[in-house]
Protein backbone atom coordinates (compact mmCIF):
# COMPACT_ATOMS: atom_id res chain seq x y z
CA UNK A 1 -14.43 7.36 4.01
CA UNK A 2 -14.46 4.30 6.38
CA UNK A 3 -15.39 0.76 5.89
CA UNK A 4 -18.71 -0.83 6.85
CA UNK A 5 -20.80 2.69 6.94
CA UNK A 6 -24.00 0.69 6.08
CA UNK A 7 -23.86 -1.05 9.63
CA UNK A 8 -23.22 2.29 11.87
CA UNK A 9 -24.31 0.56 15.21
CA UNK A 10 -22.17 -2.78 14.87
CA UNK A 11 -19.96 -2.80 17.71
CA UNK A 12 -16.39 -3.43 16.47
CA UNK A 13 -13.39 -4.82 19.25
CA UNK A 14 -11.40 -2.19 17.30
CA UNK A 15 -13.26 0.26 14.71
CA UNK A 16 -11.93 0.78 11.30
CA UNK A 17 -9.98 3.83 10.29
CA UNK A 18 -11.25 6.98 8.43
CA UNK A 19 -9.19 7.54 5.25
CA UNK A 20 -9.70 10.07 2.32
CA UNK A 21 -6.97 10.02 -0.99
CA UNK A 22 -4.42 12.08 0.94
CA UNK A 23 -3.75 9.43 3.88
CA UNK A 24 -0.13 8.49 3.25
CA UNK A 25 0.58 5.51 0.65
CA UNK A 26 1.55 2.82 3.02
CA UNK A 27 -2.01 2.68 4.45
CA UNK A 28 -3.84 3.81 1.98
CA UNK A 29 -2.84 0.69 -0.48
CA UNK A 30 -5.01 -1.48 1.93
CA UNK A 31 -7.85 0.79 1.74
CA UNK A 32 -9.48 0.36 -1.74
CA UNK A 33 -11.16 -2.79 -0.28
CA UNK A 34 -13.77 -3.74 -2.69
CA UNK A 35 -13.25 -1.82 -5.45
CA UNK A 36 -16.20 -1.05 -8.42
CA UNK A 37 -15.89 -1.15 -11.86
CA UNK A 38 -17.87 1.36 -13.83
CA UNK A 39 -18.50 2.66 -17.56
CA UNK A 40 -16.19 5.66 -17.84
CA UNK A 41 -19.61 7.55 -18.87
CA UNK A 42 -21.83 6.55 -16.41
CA UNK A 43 -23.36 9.83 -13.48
CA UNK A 44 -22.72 8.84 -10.44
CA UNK A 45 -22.39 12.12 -8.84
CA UNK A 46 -25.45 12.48 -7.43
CA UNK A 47 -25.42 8.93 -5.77
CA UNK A 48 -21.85 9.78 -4.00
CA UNK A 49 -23.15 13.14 -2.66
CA UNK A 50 -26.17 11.69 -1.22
CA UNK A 51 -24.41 8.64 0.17
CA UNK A 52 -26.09 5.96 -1.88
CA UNK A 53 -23.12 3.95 -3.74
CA UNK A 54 -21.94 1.64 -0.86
CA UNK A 55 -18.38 1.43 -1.91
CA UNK A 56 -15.12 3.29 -0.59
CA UNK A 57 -13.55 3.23 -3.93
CA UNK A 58 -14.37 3.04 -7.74
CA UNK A 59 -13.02 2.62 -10.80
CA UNK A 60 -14.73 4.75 -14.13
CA UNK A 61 -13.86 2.73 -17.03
CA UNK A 62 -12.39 3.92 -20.76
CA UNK A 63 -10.97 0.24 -21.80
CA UNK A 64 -13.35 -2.42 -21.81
CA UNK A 65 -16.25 -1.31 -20.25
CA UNK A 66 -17.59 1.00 -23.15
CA UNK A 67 -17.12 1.83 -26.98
CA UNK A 68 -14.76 3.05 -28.45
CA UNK A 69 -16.66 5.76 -30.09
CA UNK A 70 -17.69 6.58 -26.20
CA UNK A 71 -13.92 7.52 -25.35
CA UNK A 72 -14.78 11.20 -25.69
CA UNK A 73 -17.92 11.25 -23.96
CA UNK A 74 -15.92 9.09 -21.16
CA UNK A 75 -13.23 11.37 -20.54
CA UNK A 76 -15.53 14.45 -20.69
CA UNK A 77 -17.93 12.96 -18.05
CA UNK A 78 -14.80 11.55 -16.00
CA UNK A 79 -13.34 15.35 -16.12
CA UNK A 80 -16.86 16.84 -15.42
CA UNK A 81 -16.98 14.74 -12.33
CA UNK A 82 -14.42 15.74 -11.03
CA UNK A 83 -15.07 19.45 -11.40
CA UNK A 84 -18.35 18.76 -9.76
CA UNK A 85 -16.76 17.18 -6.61
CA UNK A 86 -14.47 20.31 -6.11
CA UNK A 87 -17.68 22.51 -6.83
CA UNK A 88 -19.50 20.83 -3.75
CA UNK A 89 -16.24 20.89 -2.05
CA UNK A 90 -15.96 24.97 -2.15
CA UNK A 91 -19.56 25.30 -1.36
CA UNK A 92 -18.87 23.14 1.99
CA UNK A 93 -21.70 20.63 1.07
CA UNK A 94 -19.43 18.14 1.57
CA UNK A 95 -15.77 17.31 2.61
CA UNK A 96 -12.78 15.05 0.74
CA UNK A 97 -13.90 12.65 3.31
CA UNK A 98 -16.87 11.91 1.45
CA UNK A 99 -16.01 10.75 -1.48
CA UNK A 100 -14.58 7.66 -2.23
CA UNK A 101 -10.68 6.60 -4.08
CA UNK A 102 -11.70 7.16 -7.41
CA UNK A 103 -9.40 6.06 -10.22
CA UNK A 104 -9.77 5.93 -14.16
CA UNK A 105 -8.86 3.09 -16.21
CA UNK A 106 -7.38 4.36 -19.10
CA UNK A 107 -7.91 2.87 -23.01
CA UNK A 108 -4.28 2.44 -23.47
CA UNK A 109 -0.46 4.24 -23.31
CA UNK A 110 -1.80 6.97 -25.97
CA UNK A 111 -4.86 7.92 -24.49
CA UNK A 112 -3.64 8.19 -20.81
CA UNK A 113 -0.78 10.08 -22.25
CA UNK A 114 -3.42 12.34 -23.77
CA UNK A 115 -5.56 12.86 -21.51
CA UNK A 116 -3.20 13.75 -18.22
CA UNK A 117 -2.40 16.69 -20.43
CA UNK A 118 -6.14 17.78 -20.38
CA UNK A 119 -6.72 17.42 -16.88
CA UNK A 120 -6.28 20.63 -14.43
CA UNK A 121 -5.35 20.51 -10.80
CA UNK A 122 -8.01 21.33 -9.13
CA UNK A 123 -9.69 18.00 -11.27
CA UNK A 124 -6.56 16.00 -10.10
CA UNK A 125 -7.09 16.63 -6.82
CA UNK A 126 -10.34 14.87 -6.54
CA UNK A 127 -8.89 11.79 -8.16
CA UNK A 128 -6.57 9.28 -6.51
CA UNK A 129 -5.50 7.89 -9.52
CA UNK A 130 -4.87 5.76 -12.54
CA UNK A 131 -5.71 2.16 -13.61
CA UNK A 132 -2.88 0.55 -16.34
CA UNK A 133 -4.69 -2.37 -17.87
CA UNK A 134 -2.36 -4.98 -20.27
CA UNK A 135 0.14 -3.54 -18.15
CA UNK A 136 3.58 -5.26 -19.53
CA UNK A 137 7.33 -4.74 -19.80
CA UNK A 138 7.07 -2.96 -22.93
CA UNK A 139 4.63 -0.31 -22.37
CA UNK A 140 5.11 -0.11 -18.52
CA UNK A 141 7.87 2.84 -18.52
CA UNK A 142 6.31 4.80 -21.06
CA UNK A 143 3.13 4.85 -18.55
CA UNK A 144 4.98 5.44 -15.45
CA UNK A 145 6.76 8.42 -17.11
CA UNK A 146 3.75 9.86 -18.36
CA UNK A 147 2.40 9.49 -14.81
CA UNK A 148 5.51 10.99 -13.32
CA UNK A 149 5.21 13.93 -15.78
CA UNK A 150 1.70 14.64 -15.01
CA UNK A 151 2.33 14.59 -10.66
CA UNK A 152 5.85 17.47 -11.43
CA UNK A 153 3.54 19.70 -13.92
CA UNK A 154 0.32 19.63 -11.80
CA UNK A 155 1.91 19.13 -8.04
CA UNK A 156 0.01 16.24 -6.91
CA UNK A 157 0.38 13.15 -6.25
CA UNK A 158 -2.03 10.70 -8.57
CA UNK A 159 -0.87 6.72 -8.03
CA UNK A 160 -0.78 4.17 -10.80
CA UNK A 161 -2.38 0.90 -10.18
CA UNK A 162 -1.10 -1.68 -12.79
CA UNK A 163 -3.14 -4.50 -13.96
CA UNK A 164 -1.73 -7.75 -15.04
CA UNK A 165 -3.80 -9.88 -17.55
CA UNK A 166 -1.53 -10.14 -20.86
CA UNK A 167 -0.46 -13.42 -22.50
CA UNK A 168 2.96 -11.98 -20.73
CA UNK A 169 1.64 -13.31 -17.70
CA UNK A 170 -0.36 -15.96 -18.42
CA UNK A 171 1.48 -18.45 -20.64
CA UNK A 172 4.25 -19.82 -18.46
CA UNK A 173 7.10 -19.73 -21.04
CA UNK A 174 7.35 -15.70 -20.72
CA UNK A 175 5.75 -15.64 -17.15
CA UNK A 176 9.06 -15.50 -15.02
CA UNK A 177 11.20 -13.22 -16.83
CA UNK A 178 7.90 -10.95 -17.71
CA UNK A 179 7.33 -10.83 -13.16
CA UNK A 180 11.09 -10.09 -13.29
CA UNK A 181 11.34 -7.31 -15.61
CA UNK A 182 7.94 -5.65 -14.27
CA UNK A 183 9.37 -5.95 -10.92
CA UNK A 184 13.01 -4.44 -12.05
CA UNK A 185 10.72 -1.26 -13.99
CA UNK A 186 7.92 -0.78 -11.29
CA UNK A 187 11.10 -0.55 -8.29
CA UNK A 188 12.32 3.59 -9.03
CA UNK A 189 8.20 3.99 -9.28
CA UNK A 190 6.80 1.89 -5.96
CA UNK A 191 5.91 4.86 -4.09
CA UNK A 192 3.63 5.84 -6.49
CA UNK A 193 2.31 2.54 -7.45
CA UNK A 194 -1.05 2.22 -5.17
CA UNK A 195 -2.09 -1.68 -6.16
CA UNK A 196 -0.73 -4.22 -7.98
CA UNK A 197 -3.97 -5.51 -9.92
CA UNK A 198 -4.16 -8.76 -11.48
CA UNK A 199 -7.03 -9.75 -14.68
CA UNK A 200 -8.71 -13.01 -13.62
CA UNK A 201 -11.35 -12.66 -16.81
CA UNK A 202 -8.61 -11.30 -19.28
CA UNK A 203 -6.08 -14.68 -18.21
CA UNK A 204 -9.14 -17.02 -18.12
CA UNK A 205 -10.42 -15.90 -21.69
CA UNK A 206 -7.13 -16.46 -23.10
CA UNK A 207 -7.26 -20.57 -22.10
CA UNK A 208 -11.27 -20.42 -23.29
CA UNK A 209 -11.94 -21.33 -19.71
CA UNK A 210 -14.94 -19.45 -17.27
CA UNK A 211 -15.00 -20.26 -13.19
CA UNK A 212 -19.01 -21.12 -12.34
CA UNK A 213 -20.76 -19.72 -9.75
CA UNK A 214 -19.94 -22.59 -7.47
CA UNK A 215 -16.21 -22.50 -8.17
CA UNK A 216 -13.44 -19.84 -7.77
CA UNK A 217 -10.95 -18.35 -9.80
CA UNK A 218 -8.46 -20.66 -7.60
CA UNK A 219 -10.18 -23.73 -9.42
CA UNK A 220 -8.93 -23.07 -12.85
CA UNK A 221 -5.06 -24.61 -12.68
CA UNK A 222 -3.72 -22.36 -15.39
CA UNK A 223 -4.94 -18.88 -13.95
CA UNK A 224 -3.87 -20.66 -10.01
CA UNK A 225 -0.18 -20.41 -11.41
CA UNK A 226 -0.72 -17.31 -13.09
CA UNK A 227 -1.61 -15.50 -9.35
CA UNK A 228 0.63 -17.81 -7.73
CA UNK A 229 3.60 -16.02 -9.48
CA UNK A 230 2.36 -12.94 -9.36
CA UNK A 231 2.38 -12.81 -5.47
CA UNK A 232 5.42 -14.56 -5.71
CA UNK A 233 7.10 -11.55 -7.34
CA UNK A 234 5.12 -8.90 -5.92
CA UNK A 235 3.79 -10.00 -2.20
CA UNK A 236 7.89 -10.76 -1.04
CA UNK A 237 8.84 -8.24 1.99
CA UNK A 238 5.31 -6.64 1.92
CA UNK A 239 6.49 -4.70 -0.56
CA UNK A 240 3.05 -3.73 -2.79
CA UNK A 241 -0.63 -4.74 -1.92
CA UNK A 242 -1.57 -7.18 -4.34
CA UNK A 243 -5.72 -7.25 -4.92
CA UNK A 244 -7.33 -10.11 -5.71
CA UNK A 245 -9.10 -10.94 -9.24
CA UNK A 246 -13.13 -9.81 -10.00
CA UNK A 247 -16.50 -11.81 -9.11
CA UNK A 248 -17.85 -12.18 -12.58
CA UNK A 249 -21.09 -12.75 -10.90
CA UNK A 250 -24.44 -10.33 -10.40
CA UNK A 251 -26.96 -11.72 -8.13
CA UNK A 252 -26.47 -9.84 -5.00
CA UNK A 253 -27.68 -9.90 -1.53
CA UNK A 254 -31.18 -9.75 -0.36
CA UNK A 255 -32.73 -10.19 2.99
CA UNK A 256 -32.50 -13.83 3.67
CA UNK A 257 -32.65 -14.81 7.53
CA UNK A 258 -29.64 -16.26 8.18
CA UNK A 259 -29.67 -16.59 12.01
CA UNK A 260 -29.75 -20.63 11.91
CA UNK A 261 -26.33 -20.12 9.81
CA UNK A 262 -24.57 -17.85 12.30
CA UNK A 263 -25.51 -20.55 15.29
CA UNK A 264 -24.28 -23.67 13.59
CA UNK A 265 -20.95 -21.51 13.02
CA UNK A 266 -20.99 -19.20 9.17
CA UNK A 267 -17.02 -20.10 8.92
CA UNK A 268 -17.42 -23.77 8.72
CA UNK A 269 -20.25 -23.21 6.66
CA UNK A 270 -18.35 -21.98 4.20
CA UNK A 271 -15.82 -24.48 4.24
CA UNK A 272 -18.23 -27.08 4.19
CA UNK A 273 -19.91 -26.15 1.06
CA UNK A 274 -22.93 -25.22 2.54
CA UNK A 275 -25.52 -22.47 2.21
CA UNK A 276 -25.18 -19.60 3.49
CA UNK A 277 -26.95 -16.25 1.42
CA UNK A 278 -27.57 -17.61 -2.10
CA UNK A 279 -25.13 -19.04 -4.53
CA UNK A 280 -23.46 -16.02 -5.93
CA UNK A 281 -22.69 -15.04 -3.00
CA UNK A 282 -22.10 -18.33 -1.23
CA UNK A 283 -19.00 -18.22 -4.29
CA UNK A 284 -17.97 -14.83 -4.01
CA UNK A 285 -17.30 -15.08 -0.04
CA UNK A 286 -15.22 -18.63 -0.55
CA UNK A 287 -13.30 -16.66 -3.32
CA UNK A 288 -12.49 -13.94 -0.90
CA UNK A 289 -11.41 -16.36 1.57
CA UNK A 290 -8.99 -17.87 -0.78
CA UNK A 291 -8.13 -14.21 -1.87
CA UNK A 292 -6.95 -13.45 1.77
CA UNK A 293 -5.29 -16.62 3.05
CA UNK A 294 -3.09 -16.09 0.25
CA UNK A 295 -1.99 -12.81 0.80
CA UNK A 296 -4.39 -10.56 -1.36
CA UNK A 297 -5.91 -7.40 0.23
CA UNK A 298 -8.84 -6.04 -1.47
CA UNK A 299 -11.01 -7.06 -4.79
CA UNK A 300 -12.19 -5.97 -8.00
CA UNK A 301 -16.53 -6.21 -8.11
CA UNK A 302 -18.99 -5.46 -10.49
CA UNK A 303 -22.29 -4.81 -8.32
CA UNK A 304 -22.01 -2.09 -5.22
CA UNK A 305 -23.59 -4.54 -3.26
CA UNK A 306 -20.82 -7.13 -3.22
CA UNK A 307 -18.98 -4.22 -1.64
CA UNK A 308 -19.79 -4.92 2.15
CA UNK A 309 -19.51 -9.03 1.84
CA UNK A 310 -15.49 -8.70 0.73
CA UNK A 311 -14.78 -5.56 2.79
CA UNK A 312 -16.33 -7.58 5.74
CA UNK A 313 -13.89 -10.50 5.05
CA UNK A 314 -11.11 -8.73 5.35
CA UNK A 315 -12.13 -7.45 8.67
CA UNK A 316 -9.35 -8.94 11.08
CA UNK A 317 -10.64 -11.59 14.38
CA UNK A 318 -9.68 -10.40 17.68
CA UNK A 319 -7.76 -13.55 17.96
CA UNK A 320 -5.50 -13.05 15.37
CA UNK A 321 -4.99 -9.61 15.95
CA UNK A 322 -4.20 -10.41 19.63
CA UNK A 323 -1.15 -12.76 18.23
CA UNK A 324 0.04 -10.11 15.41
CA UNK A 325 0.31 -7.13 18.49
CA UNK A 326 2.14 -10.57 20.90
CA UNK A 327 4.73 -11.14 17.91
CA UNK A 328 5.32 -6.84 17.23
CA UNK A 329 5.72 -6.35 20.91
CA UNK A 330 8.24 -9.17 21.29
CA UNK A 331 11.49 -8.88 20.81
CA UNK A 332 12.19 -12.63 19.66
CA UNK A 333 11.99 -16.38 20.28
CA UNK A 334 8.71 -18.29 20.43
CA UNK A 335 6.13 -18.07 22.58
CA UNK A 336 2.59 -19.33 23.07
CA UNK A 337 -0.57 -17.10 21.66
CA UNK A 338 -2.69 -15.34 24.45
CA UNK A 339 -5.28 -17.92 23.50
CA UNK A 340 -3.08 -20.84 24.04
CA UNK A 341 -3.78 -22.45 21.00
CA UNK A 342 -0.94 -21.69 18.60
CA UNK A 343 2.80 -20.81 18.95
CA UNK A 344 4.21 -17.75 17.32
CA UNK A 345 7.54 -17.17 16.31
CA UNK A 346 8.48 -13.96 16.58
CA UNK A 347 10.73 -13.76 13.52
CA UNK A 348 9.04 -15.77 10.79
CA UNK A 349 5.33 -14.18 11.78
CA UNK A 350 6.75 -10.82 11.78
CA UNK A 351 5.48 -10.13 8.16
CA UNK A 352 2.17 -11.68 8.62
CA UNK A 353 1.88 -9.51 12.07
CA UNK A 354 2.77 -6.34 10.43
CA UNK A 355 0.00 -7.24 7.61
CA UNK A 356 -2.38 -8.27 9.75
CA UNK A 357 -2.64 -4.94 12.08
CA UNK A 358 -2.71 -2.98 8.61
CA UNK A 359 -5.86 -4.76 7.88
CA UNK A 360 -6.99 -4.10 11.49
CA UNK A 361 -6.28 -0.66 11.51
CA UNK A 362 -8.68 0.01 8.28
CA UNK A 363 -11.08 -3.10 8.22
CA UNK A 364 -11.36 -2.98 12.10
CA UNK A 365 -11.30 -6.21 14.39
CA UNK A 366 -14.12 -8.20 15.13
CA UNK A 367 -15.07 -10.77 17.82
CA UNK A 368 -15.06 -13.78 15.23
CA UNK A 369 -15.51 -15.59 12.29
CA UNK A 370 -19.80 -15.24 12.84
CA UNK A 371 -19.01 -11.86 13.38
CA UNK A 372 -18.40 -11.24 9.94
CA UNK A 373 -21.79 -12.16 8.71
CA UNK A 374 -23.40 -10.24 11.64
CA UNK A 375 -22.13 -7.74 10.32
CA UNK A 376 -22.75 -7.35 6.66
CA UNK A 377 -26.45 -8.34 7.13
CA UNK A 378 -26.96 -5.32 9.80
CA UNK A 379 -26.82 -7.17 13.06
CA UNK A 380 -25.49 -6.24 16.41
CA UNK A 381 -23.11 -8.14 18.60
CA UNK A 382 -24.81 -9.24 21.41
């Protein structure tokens, strides 16, 4: 897998990184990217073989996204899947490389617990891992153990990526010592935990509140706090990768001509308020750009063809990358960016640096801010 396959001739100042399930955990958090929900019994199999879903990684759904009668037919397809990956594997029709992080989102404690005793090795080694929604202090161990269990007896190593959206979280009485005590269990487990995961849609629903299509999930105050904290506890010391909430929002791209936007400058656009693609989209990429000047890597979407407007966002600028390699390759002090129009201080930016040139190394580097939109829509650098 590598980001931004759709647009093979765009001309990157550094290209993005290939990556497959088995590139070690420290890189691989910042790889989901945009990351697509799915019913846990819809066929998708053909689509990833042939190279027609446009996402690096995907989630197959038994909570939310289907019945609960269709648990059995979920975990049957989800198993069957896998089996069919490994089958085109063997035959040499395609290579791990192909197929995206795909991770299951289990029903609950029970069912996970049930079903990592049903699935084989060979299965396991197709997936990269689990999804733990209403992930809270009291059900969190008995999930990580079960998780634990299943890596000894099958000899792999499947990640847990824990999703927080309970009233735990979101009311602001229990908030605090909930972050603590999720923070104190998830510490013995980090190097198996892949993403921290937060539940914009689950937190909102509980206040009887819904961001519009012009507005972001950083508009509604009581959810705000909510992801303020949980970066607060979880984003310290670069610790875990922290993805950002879903775009509740369908209407996807289509072939607009945008060239007047990338010449009066498509990041001040989008500052400004102004139009850039159409209004779902217009939202979604100010949400991202929230999402990432806040610290979160990555985001939860509904349609594959969000996929290559977040995944361009978090694409690094040459200028910042230029000041994150300055500040690792300096030994201390300040001193002025390459560009001259910023100091960095070697010892407070250090973080951010180290951050940034993850994001570089698997988003890639472009020249700037237009770039970004040149690239999602397919068009060269000149």
């Amino acid at each position: 897998m590598r980001h931004h396959m759709y647009n093979p001739g765009f001309q990157f100042v550094k290209a993005p990184m290939e990556f497959n399930k088995n590139t070690e955990r420290d890189t691989l958090q910042y790889c989901l990217g945009a990351t697509l929900y799915m019913p846990g019994t819809k066929d998708i199999r053909a689509k990833v073989v042939n190279h027609e879903l446009p996402v690096t990684s995907f989630v197959m759904c038994c909570e939310d996204a289907i019945k609960e009668e269709d648990l059995p037919a979920a975990e049957q397809n989800i198993l069957d899947t896998m089996d069919y990956f490994a089958d085109q594997i063997e035959a040499g029709k395609i290579t791990q490389d192909d197929i995206p992080l795909i991770f299951m989102r289990v029903r609950n404690p029970e069912q996970f617990k049930s079903f990592a005793q049903r699935i084989t090795k060979r299965q396991a080694n197709i997936l990269t891992g689990f999804n733990f929604p209403k992930f809270n202090s009291k059900n969190a161990l008995g999930v990580l153990r079960t998780l634990v269990e299943t890596n000894a007896r099958l000899g792999v190593t499947l990640y847990g990526m824990p999703i927080l959206e309970g009233e735990e979280i979101a009311f602001r009485e229990s908030r605090n010592q909930e972050l603590l005590l999720l923070r104190n269990i998830l510490e013995p487990y980090k190097e198996l935990i892949l993403n921290i995961r937060v539940g914009g849609t689950d937190m909102s629903s509980l206040f009887g509140v819904r961001r519009g299509i012009n507005s972001t999930v950083f508009d509604i105050m009581t959810v705000r706090d909510a992801l303020s904290d949980i970066l607060n506890a979880f984003n310290r010391f670069n610790d875990y990768c922290v993805s950002a909430a879903v775009w509740e929002y369908f209407r996807a791209y289509k072939d607009d001509d945008i060239d007047d936007v990338i010449k009066r400058n498509f990041h001040n656009a989008l500052i400004k308020g102004q139009d850039i693609v159409n209004p779902a989209i217009d939202g979604l990429l100010k949400e991202v750009m929230l999402d990432r000047a806040n610290g979160f890597v990555g985001k939860t979407i509904i349609h594959p063809t969000h996929a290559k407007f977040v995944n361009a966002m978090f694409t690094v600028v040459e200028e910042e990358y230029n000041d994150a390699i300055q500040i690792l390759n300096t030994s201390g002090g300040v001193i002025k960016s390459e560009g001259g129009g910023k100091m960095n201080e070697i010892g407070p930016h250090h973080r951010w640096a180290e951050k940034i040139v993850r994001r570089a190394n698997v988003y890639g580097v472009v020249k700037n801010e237009d770039s970004v939109l040149k690239l999602v829509l397919g068009k060269s650098e000149e």
